[in-house]
PDB file of N, CA and C in Angstrom:
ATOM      1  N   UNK A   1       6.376 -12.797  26.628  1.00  0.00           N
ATOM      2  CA  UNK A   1       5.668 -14.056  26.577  1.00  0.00           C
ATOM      3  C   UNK A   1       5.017 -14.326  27.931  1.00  0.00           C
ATOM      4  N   UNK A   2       3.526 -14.839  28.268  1.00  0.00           N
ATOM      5  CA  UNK A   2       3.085 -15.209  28.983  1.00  0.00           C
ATOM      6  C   UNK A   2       3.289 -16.667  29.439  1.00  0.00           C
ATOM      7  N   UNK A   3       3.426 -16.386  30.486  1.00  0.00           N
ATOM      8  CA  UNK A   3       3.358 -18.286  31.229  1.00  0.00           C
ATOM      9  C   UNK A   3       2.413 -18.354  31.949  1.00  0.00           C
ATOM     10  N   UNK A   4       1.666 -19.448  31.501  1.00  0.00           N
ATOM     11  CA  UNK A   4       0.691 -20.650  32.498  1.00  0.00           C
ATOM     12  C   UNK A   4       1.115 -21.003  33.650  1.00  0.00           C
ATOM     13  N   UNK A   5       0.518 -20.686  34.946  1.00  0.00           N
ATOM     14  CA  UNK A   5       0.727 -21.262  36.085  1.00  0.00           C
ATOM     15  C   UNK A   5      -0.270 -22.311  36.342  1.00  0.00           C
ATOM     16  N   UNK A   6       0.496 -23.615  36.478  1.00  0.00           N
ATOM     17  CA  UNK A   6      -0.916 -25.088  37.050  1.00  0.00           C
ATOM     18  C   UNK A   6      -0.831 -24.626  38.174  1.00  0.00           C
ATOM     19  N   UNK A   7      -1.751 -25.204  39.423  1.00  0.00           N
ATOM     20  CA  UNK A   7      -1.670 -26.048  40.331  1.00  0.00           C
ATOM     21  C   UNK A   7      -1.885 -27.565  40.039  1.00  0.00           C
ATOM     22  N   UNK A   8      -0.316 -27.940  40.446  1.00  0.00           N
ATOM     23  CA  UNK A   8      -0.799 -29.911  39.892  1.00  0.00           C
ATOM     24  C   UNK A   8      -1.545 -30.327  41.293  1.00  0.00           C
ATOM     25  N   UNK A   9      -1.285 -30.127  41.940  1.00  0.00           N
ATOM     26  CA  UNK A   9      -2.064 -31.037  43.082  1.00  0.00           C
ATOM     27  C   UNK A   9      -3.922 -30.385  42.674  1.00  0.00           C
ATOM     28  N   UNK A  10      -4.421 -29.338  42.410  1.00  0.00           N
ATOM     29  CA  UNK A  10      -5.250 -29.328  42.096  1.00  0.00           C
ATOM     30  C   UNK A  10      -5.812 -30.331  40.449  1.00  0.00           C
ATOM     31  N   UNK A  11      -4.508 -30.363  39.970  1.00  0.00           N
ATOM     32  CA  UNK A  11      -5.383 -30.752  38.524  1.00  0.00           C
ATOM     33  C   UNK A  11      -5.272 -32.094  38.711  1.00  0.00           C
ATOM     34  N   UNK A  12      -4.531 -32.773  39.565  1.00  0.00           N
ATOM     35  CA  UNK A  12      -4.879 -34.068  40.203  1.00  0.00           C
ATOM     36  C   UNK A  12      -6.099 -34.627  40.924  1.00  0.00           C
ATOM     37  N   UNK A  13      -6.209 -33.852  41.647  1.00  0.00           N
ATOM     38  CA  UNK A  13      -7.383 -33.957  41.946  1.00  0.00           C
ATOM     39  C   UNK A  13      -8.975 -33.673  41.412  1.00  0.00           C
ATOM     40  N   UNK A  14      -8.991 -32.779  39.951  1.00  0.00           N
ATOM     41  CA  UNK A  14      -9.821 -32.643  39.130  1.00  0.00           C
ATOM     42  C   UNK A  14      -9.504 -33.844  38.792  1.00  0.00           C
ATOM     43  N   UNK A  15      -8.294 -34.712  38.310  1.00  0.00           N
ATOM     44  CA  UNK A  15      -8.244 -35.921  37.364  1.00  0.00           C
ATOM     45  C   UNK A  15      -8.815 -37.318  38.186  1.00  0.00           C
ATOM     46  N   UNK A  16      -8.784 -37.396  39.182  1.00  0.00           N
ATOM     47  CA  UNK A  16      -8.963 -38.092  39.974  1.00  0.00           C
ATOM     48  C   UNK A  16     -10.639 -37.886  40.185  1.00  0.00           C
ATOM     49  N   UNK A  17     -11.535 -37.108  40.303  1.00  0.00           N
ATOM     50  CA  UNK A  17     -12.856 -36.769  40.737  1.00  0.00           C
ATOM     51  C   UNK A  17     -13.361 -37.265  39.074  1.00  0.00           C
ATOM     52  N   UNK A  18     -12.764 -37.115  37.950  1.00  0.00           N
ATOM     53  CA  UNK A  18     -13.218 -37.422  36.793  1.00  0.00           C
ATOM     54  C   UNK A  18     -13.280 -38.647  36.477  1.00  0.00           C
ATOM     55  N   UNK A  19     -12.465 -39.511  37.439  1.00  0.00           N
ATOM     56  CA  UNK A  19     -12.122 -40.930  37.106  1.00  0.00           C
ATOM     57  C   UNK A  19     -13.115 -41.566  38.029  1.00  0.00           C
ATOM     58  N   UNK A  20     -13.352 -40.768  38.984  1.00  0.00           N
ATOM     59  CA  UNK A  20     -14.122 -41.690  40.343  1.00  0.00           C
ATOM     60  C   UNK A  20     -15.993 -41.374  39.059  1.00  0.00           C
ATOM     61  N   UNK A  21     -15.843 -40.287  38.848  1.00  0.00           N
ATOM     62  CA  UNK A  21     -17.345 -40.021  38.212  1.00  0.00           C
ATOM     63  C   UNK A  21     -17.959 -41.210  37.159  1.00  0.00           C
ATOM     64  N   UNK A  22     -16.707 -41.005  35.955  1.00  0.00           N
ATOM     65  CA  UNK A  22     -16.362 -41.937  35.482  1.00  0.00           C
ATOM     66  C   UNK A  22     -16.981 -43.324  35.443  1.00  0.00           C
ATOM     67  N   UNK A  23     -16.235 -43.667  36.532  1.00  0.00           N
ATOM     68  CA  UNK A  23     -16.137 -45.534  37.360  1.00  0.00           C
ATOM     69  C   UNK A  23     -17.293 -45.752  37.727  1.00  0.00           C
ATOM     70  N   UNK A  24     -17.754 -44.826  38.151  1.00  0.00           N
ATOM     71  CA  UNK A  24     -19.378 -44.891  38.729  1.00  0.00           C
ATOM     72  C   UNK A  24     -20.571 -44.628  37.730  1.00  0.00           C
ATOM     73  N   UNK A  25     -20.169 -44.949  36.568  1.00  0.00           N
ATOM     74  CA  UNK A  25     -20.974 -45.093  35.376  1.00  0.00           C
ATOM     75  C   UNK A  25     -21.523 -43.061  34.793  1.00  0.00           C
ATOM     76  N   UNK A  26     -20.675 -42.231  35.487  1.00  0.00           N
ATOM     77  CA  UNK A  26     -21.143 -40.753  35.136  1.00  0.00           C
ATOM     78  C   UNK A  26     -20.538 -40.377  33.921  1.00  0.00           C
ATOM     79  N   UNK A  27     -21.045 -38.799  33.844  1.00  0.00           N
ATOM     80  CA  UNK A  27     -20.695 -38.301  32.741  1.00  0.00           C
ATOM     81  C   UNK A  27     -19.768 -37.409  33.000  1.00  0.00           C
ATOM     82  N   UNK A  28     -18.984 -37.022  32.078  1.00  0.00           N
ATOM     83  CA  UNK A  28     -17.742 -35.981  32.527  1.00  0.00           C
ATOM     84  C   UNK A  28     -17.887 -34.969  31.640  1.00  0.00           C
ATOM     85  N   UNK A  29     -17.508 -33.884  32.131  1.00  0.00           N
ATOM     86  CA  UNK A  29     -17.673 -32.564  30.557  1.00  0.00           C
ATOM     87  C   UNK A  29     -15.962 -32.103  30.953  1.00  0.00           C
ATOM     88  N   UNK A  30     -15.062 -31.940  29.982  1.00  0.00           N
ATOM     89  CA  UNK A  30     -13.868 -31.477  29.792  1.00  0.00           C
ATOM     90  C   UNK A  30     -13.573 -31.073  29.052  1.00  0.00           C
ATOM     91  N   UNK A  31     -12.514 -29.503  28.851  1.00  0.00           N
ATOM     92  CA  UNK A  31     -12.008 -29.271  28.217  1.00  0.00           C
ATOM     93  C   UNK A  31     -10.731 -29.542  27.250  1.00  0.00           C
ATOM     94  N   UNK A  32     -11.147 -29.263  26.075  1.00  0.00           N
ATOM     95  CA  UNK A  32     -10.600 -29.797  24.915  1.00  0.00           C
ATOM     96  C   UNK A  32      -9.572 -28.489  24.519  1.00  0.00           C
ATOM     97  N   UNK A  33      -8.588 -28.705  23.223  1.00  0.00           N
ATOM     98  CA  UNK A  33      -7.835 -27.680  22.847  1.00  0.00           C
ATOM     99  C   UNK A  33      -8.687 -26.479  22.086  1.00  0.00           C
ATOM    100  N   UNK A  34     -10.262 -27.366  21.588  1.00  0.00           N
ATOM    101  CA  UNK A  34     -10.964 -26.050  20.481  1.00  0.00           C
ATOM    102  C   UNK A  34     -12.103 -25.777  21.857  1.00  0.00           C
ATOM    103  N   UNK A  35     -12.904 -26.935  22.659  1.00  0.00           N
ATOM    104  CA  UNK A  35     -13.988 -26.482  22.733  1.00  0.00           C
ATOM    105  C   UNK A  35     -13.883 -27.234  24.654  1.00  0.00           C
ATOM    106  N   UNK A  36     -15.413 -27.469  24.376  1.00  0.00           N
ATOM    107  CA  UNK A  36     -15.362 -28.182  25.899  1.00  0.00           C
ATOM    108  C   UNK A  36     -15.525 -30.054  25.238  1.00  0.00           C
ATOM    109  N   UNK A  37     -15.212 -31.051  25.642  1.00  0.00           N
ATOM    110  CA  UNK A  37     -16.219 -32.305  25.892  1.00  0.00           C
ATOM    111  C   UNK A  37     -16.860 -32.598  26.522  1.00  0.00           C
ATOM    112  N   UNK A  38     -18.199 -33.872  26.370  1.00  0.00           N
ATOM    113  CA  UNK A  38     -18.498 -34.914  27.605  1.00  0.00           C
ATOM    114  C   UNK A  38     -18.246 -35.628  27.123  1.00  0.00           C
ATOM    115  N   UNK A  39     -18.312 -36.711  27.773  1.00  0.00           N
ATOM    116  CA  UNK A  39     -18.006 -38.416  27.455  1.00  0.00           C
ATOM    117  C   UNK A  39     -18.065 -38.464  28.679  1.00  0.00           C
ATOM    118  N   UNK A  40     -18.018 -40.646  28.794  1.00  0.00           N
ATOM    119  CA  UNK A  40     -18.179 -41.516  29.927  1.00  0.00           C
ATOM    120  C   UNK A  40     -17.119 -42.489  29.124  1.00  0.00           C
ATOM    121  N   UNK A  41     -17.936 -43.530  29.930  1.00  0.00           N
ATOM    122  CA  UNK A  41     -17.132 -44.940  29.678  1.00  0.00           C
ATOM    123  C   UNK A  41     -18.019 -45.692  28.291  1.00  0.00           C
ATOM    124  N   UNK A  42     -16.844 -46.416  27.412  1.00  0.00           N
ATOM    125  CA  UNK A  42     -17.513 -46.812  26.330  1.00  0.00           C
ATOM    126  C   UNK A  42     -17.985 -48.482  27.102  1.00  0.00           C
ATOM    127  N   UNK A  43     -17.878 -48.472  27.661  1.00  0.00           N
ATOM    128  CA  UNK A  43     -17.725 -50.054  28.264  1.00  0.00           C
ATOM    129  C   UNK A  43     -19.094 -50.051  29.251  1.00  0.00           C
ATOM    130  N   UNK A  44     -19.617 -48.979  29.200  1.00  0.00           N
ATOM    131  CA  UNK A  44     -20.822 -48.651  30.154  1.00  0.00           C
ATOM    132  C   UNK A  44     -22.080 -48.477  29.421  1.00  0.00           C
ATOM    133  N   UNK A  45     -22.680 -49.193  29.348  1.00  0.00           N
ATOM    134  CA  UNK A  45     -24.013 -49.280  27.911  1.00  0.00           C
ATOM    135  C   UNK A  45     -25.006 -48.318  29.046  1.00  0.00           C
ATOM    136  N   UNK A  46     -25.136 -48.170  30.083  1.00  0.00           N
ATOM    137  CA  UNK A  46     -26.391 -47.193  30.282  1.00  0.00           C
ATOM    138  C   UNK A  46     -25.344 -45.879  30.750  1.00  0.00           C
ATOM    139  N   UNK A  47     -24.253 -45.284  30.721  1.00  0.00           N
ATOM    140  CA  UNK A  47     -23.612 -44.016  30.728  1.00  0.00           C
ATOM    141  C   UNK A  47     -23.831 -43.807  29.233  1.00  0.00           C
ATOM    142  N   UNK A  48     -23.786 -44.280  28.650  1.00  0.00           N
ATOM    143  CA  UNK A  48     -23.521 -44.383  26.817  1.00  0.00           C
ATOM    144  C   UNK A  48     -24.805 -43.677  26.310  1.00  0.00           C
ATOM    145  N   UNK A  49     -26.027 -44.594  26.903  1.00  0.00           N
ATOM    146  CA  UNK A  49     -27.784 -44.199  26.368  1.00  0.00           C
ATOM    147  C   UNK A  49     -27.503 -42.893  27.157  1.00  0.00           C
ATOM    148  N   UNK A  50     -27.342 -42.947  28.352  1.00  0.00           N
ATOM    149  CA  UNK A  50     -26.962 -41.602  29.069  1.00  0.00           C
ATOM    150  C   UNK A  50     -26.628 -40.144  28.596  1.00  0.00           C
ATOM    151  N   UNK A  51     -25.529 -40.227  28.133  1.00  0.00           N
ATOM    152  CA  UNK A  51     -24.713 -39.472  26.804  1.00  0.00           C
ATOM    153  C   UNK A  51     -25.663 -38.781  26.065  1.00  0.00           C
ATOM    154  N   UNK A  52     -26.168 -40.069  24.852  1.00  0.00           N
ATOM    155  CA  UNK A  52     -27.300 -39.685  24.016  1.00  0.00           C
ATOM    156  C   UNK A  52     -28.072 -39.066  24.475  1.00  0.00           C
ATOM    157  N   UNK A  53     -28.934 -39.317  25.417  1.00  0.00           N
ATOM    158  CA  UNK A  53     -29.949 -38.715  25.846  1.00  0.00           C
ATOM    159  C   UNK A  53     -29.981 -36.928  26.278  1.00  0.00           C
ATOM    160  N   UNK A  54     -28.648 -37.141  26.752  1.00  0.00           N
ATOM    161  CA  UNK A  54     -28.022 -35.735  27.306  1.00  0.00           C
ATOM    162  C   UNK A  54     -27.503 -34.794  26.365  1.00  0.00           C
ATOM    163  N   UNK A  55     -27.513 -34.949  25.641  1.00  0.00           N
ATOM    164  CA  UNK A  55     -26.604 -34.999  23.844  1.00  0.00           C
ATOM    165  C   UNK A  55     -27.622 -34.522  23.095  1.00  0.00           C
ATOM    166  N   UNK A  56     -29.020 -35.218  23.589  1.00  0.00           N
ATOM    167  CA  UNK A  56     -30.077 -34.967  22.353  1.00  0.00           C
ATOM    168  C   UNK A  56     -29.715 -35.046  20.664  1.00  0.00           C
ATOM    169  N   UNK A  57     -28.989 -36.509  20.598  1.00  0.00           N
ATOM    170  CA  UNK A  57     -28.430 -36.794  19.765  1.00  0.00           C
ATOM    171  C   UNK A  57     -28.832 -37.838  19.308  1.00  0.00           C
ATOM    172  N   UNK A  58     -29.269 -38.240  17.724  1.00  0.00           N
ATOM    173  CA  UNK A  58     -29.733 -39.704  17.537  1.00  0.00           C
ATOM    174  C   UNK A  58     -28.042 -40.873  17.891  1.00  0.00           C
ATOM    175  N   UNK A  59     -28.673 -41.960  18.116  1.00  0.00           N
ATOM    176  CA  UNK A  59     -28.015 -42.919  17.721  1.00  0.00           C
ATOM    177  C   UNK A  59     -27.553 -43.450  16.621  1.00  0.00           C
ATOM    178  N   UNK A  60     -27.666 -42.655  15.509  1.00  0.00           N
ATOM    179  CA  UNK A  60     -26.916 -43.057  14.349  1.00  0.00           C
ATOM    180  C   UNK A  60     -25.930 -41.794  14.478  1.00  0.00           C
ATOM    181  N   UNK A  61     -26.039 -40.636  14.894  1.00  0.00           N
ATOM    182  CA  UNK A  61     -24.997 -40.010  15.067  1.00  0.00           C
ATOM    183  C   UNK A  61     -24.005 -40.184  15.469  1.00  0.00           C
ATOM    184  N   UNK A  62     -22.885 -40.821  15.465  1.00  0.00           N
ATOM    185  CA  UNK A  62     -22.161 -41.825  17.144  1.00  0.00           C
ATOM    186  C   UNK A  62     -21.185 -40.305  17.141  1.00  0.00           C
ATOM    187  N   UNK A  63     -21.019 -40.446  18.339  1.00  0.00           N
ATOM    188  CA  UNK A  63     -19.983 -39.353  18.705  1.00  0.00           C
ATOM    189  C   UNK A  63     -18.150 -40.188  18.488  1.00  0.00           C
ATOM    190  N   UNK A  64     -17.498 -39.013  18.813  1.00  0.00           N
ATOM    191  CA  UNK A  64     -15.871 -39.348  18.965  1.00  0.00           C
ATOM    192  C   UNK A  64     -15.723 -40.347  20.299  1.00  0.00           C
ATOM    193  N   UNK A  65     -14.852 -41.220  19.843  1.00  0.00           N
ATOM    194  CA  UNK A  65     -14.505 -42.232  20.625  1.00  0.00           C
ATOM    195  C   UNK A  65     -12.790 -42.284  20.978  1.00  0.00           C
ATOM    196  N   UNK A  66     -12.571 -41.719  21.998  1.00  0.00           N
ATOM    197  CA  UNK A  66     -11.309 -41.743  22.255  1.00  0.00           C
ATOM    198  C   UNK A  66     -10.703 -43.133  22.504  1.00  0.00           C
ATOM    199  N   UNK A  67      -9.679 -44.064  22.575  1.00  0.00           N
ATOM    200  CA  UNK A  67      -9.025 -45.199  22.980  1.00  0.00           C
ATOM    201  C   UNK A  67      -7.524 -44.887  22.898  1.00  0.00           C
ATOM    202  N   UNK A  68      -6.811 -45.615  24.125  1.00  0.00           N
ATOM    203  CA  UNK A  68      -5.431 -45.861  24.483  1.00  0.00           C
ATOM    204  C   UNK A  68      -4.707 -46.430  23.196  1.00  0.00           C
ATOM    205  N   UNK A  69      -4.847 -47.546  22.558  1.00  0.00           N
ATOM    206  CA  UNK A  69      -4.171 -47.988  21.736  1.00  0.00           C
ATOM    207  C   UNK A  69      -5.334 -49.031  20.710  1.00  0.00           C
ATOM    208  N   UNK A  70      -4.726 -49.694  19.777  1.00  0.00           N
ATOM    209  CA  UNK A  70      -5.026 -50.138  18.531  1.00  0.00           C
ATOM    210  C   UNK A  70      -5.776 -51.741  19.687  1.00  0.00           C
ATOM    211  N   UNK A  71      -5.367 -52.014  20.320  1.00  0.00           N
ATOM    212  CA  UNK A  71      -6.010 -53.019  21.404  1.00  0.00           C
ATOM    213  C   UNK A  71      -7.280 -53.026  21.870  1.00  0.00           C
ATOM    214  N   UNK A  72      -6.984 -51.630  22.516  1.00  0.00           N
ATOM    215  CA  UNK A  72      -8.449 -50.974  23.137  1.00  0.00           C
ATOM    216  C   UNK A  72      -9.898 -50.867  21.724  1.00  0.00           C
ATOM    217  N   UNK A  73      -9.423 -50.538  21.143  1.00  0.00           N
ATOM    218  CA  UNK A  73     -10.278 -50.433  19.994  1.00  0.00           C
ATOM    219  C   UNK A  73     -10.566 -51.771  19.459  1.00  0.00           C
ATOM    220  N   UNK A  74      -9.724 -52.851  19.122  1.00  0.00           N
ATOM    221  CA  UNK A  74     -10.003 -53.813  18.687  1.00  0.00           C
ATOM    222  C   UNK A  74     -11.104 -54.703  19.914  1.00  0.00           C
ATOM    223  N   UNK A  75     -11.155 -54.124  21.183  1.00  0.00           N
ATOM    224  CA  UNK A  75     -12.007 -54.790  21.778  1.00  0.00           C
ATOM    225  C   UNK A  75     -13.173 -54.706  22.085  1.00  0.00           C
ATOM    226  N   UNK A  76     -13.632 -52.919  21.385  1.00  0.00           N
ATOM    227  CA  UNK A  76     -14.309 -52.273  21.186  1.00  0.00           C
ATOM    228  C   UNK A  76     -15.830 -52.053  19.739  1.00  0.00           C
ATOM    229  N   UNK A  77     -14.727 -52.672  18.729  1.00  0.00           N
ATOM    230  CA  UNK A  77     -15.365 -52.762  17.652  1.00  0.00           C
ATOM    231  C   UNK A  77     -15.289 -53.829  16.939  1.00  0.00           C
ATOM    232  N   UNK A  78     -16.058 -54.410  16.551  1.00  0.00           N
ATOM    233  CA  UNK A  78     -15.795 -56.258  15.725  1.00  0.00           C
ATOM    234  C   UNK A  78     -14.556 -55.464  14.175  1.00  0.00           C
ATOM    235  N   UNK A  79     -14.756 -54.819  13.449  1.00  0.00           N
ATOM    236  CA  UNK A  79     -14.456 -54.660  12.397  1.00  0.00           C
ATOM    237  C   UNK A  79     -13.416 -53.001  12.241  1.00  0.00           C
ATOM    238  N   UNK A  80     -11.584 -53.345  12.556  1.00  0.00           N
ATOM    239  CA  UNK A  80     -11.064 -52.633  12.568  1.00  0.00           C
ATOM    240  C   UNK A  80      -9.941 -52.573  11.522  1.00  0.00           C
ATOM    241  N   UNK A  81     -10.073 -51.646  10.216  1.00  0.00           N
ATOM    242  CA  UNK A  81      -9.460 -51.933   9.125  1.00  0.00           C
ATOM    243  C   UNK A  81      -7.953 -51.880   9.308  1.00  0.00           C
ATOM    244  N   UNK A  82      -7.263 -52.648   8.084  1.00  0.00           N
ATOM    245  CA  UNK A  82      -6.296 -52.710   8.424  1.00  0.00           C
ATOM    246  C   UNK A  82      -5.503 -51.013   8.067  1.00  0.00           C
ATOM    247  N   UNK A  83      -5.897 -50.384   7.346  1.00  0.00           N
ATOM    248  CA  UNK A  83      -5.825 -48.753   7.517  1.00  0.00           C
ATOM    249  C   UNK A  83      -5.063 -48.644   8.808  1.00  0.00           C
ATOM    250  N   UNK A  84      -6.368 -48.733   9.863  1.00  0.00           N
ATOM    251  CA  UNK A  84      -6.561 -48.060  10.985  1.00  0.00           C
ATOM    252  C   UNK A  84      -5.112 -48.821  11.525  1.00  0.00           C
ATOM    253  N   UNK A  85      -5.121 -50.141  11.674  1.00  0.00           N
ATOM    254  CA  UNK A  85      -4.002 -50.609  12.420  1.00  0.00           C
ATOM    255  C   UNK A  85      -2.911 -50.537  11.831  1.00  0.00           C
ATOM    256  N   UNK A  86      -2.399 -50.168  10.339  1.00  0.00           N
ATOM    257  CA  UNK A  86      -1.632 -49.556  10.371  1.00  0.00           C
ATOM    258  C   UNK A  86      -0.684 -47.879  10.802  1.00  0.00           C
ATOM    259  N   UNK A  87      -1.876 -47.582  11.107  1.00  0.00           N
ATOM    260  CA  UNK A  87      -1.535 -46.287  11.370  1.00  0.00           C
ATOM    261  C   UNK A  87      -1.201 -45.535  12.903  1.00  0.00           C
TER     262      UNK A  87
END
């Protein structure tokens, strides 16, 4: 069996440069378990057009929206079924 070696102080500091990019209204590209991502901040309406634009993606397409909890989302979207908050 193979083992993964981190460096955490390095992947801290990748996490940290992603957050400062982030904060500053940027875009981030990260890897995922299948592929790569980007995303920004949903709370950032010109990182967002940003996105799109970079995306070459319409706006009816909406991409994946990650959120912390059933909160975050509810502050996010007017209309969150009760499905969703049950689950």
């Amino acid at each position: 069996m193979m083992t993964n070696v981190y460096n955490i102080d390095y992947m801290n500091d990748q996490i940290n440069k992603a957050v400062n990019i982030l904060n500053r209204g940027g875009i981030v590209i990260f890897p995922t378990d299948t592929a790569f991502g980007i995303g920004c901040r949903i709370d950032d309406e010109k990182a967002v057009q940003r996105l799109f634009k970079t995306r070459q993606r319409p706006e009816t397409k909406t991409p994946t929206v990650s959120v912390s909890g059933i909160e975050m989302a509810k502050k996010h979207w007017k209309d969150v079924s009760d499905e969703v908050v049950e689950k």
